[in-house]
C-alpha atoms as a PDB file:
ATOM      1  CA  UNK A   1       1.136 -23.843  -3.117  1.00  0.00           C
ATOM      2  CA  UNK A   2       1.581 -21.739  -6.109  1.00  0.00           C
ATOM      3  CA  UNK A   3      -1.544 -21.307  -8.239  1.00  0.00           C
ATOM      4  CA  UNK A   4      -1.632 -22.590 -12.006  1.00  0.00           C
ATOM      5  CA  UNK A   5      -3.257 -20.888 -14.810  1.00  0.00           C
ATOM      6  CA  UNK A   6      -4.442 -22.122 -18.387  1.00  0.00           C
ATOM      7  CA  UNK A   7      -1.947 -19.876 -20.474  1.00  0.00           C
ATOM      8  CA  UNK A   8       1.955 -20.417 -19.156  1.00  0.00           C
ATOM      9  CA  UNK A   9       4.675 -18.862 -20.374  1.00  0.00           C
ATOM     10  CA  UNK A  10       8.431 -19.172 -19.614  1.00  0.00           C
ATOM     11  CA  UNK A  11       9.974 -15.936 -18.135  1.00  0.00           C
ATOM     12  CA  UNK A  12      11.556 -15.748 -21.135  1.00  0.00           C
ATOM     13  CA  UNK A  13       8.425 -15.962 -23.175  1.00  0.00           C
ATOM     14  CA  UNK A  14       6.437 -13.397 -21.106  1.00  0.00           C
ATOM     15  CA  UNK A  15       9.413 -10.913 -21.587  1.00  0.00           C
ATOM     16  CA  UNK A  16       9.626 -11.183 -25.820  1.00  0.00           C
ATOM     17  CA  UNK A  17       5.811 -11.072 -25.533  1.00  0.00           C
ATOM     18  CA  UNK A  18       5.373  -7.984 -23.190  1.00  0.00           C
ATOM     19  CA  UNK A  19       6.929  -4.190 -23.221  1.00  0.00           C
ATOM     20  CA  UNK A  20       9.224  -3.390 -20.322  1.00  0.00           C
ATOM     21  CA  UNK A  21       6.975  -1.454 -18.602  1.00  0.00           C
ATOM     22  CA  UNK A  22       4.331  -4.298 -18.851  1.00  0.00           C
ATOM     23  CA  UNK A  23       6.316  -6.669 -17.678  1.00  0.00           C
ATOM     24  CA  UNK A  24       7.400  -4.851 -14.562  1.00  0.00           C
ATOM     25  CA  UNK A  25       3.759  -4.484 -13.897  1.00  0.00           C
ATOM     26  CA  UNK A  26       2.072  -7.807 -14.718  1.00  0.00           C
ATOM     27  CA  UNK A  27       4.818  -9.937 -14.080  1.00  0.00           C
ATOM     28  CA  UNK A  28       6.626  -8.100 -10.943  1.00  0.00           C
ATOM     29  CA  UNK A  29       3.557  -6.820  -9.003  1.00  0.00           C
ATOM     30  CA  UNK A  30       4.817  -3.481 -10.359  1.00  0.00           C
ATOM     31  CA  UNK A  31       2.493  -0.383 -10.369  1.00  0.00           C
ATOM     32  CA  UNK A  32       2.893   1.988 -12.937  1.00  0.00           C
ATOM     33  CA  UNK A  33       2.992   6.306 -12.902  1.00  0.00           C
ATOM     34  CA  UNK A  34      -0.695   7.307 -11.853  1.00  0.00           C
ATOM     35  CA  UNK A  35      -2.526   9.745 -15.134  1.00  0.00           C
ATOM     36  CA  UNK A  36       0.268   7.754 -17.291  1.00  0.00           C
ATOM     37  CA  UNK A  37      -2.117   5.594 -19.428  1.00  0.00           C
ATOM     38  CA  UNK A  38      -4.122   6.941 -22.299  1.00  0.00           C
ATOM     39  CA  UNK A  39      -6.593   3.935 -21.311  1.00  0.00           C
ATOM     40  CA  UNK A  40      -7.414   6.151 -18.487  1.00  0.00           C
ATOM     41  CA  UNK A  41      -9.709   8.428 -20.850  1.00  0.00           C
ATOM     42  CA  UNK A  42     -11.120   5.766 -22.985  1.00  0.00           C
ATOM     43  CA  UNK A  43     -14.933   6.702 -23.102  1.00  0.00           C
ATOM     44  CA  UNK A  44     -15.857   4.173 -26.334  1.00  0.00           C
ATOM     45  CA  UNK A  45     -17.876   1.356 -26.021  1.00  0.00           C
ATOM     46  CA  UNK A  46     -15.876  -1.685 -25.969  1.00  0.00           C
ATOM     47  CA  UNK A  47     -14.002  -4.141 -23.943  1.00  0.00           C
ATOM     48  CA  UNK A  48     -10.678  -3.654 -21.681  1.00  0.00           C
ATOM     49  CA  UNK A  49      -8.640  -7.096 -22.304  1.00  0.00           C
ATOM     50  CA  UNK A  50      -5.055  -8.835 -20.827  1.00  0.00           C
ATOM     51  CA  UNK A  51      -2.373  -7.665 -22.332  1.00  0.00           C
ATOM     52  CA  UNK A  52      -0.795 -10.965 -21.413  1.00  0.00           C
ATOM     53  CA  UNK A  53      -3.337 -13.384 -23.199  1.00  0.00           C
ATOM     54  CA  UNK A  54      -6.033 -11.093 -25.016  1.00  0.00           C
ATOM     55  CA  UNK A  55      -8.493 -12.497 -22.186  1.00  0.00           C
ATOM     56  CA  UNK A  56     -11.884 -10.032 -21.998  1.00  0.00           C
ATOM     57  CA  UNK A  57     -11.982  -8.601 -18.696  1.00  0.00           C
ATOM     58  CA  UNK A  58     -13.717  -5.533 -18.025  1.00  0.00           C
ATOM     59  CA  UNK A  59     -16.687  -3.748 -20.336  1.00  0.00           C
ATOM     60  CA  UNK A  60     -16.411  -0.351 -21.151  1.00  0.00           C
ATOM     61  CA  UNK A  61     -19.809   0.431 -19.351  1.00  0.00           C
ATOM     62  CA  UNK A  62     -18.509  -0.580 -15.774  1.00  0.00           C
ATOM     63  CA  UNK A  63     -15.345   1.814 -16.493  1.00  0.00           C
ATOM     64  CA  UNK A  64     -15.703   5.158 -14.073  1.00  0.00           C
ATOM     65  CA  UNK A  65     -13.998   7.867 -13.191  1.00  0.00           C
ATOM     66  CA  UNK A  66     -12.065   8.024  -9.861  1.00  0.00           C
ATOM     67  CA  UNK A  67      -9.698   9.835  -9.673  1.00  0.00           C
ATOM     68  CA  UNK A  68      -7.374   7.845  -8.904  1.00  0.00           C
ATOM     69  CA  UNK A  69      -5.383   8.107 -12.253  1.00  0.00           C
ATOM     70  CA  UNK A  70      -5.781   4.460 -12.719  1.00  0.00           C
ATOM     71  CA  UNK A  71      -8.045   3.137 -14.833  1.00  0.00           C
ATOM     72  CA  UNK A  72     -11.381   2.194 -12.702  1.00  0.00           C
ATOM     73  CA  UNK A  73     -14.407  -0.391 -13.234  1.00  0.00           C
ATOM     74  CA  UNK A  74     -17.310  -1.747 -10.729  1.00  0.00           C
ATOM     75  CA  UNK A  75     -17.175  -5.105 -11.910  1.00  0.00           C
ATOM     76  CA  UNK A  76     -15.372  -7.578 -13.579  1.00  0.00           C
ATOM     77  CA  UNK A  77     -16.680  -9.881 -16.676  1.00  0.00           C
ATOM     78  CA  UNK A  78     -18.154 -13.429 -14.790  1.00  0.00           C
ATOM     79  CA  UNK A  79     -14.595 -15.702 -14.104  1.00  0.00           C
ATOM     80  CA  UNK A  80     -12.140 -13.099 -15.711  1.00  0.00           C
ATOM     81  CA  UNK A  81     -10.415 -12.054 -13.326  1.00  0.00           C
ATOM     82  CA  UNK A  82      -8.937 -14.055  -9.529  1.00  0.00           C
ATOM     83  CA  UNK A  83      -7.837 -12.303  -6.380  1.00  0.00           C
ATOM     84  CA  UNK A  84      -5.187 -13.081  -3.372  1.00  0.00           C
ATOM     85  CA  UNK A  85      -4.266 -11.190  -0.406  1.00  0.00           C
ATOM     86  CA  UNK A  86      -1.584  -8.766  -0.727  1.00  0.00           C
ATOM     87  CA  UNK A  87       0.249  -8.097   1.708  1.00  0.00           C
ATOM     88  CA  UNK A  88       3.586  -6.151   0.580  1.00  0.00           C
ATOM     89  CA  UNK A  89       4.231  -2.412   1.217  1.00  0.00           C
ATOM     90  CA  UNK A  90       3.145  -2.651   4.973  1.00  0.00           C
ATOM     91  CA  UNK A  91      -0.421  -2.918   4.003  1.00  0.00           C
ATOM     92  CA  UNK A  92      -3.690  -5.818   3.450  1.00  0.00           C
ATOM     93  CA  UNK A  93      -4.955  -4.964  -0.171  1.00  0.00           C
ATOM     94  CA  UNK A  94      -6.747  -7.376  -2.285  1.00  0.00           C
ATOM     95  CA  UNK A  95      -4.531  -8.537  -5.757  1.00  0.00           C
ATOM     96  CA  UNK A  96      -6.533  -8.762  -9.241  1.00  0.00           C
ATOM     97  CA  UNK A  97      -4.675 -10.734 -11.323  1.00  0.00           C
ATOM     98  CA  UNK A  98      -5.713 -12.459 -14.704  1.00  0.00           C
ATOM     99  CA  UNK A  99      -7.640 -15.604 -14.245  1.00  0.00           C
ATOM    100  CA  UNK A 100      -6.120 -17.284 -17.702  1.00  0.00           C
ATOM    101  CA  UNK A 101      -2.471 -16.195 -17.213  1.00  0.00           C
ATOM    102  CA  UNK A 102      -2.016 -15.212 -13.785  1.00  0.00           C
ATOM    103  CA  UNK A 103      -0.979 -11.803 -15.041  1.00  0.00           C
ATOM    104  CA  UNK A 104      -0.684  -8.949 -12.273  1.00  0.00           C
ATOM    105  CA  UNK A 105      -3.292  -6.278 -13.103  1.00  0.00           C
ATOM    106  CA  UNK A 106      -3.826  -4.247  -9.901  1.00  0.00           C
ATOM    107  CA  UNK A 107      -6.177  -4.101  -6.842  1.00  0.00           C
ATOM    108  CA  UNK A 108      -9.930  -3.644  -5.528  1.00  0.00           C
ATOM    109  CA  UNK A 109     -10.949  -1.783  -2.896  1.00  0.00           C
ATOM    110  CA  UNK A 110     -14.453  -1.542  -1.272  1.00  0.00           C
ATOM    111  CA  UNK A 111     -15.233   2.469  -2.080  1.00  0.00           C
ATOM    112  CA  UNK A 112     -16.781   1.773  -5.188  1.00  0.00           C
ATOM    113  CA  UNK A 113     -19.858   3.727  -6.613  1.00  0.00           C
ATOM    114  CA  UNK A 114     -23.146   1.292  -6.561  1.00  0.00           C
ATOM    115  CA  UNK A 115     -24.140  -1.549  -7.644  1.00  0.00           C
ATOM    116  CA  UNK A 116     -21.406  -3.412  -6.348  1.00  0.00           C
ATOM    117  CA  UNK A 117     -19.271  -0.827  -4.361  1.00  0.00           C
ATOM    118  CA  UNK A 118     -16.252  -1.953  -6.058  1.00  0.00           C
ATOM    119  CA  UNK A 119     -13.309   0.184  -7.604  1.00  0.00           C
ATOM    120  CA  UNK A 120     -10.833  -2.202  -9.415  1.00  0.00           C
ATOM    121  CA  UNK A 121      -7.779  -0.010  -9.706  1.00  0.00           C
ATOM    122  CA  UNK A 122      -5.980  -1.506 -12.815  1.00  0.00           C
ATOM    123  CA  UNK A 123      -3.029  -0.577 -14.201  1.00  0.00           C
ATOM    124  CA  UNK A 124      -3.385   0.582 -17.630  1.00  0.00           C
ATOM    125  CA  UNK A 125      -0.226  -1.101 -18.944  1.00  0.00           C
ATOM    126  CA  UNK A 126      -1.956  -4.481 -18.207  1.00  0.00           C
ATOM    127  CA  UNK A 127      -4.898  -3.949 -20.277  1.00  0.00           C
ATOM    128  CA  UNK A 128      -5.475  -3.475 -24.403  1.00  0.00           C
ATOM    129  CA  UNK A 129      -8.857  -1.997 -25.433  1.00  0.00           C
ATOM    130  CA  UNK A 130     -11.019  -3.304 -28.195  1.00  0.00           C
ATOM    131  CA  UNK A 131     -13.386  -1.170 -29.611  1.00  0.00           C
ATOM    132  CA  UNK A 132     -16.900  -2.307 -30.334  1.00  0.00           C
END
């Protein structure tokens, strides 16, 4: 059974509304270059938000550094975000996707820094910041 979300768009729709490169990442599973987003360096206080549907997802204070080249946070806002196993590229890795528009943001994986020992590897392309 395929999931639903509140926000639906036509494949037509999500490609007028979203750049190539976003599209290929939230819409295809796609990853993008690691160290490619200027989101990875965004130190201001703020919120990280869907590029798909403007949903809030992530607040600047759970954003950390880890070297990854992705951008990284320890926790989630409360019911932004939904998760599925992933099981493509010979692997088991948890999927984060949008919980409004099913959008295809990137993974979590249990080597986190405390409190919650999280690292939500998110691909920059998926997310537009909003400055405090």
């Amino acid at each position: 059974m395929t999931e639903t979300f509140p926000i639906t768009r036509s494949d037509e729709e999500w490609r007028r509304i979203l750049t190539p490169d976003q599209y290929r990442v939230m819409r295809a599973h796609g990853t993008e270059r690691p160290g490619s987003c200027g989101l990875l360096r965004e130190k201001r206080p703020g919120r990280f938000c869907c590029a798909g549907c403007g949903q809030a997802l992530f607040q600047s204070g759970d954003k950390f550094e880890s070297g990854t080249g992705w951008p990284s946070f320890n926790d989630p806002l409360p019911g932004s975000v939904g998760s599925t196993v992933d099981r493509s590229h010979g692997m088991v890795r948890v999927e984060v996707h949008c919980s409004q528009c099913g959008s295809h943001l990137g993974h979590v994986f249990p080597d986190g820094p405390p409190p919650t020992y999280q690292r939500y590897c998110i691909n920059g392309v998926a997310l537009d910041f909003v400055a405090d």
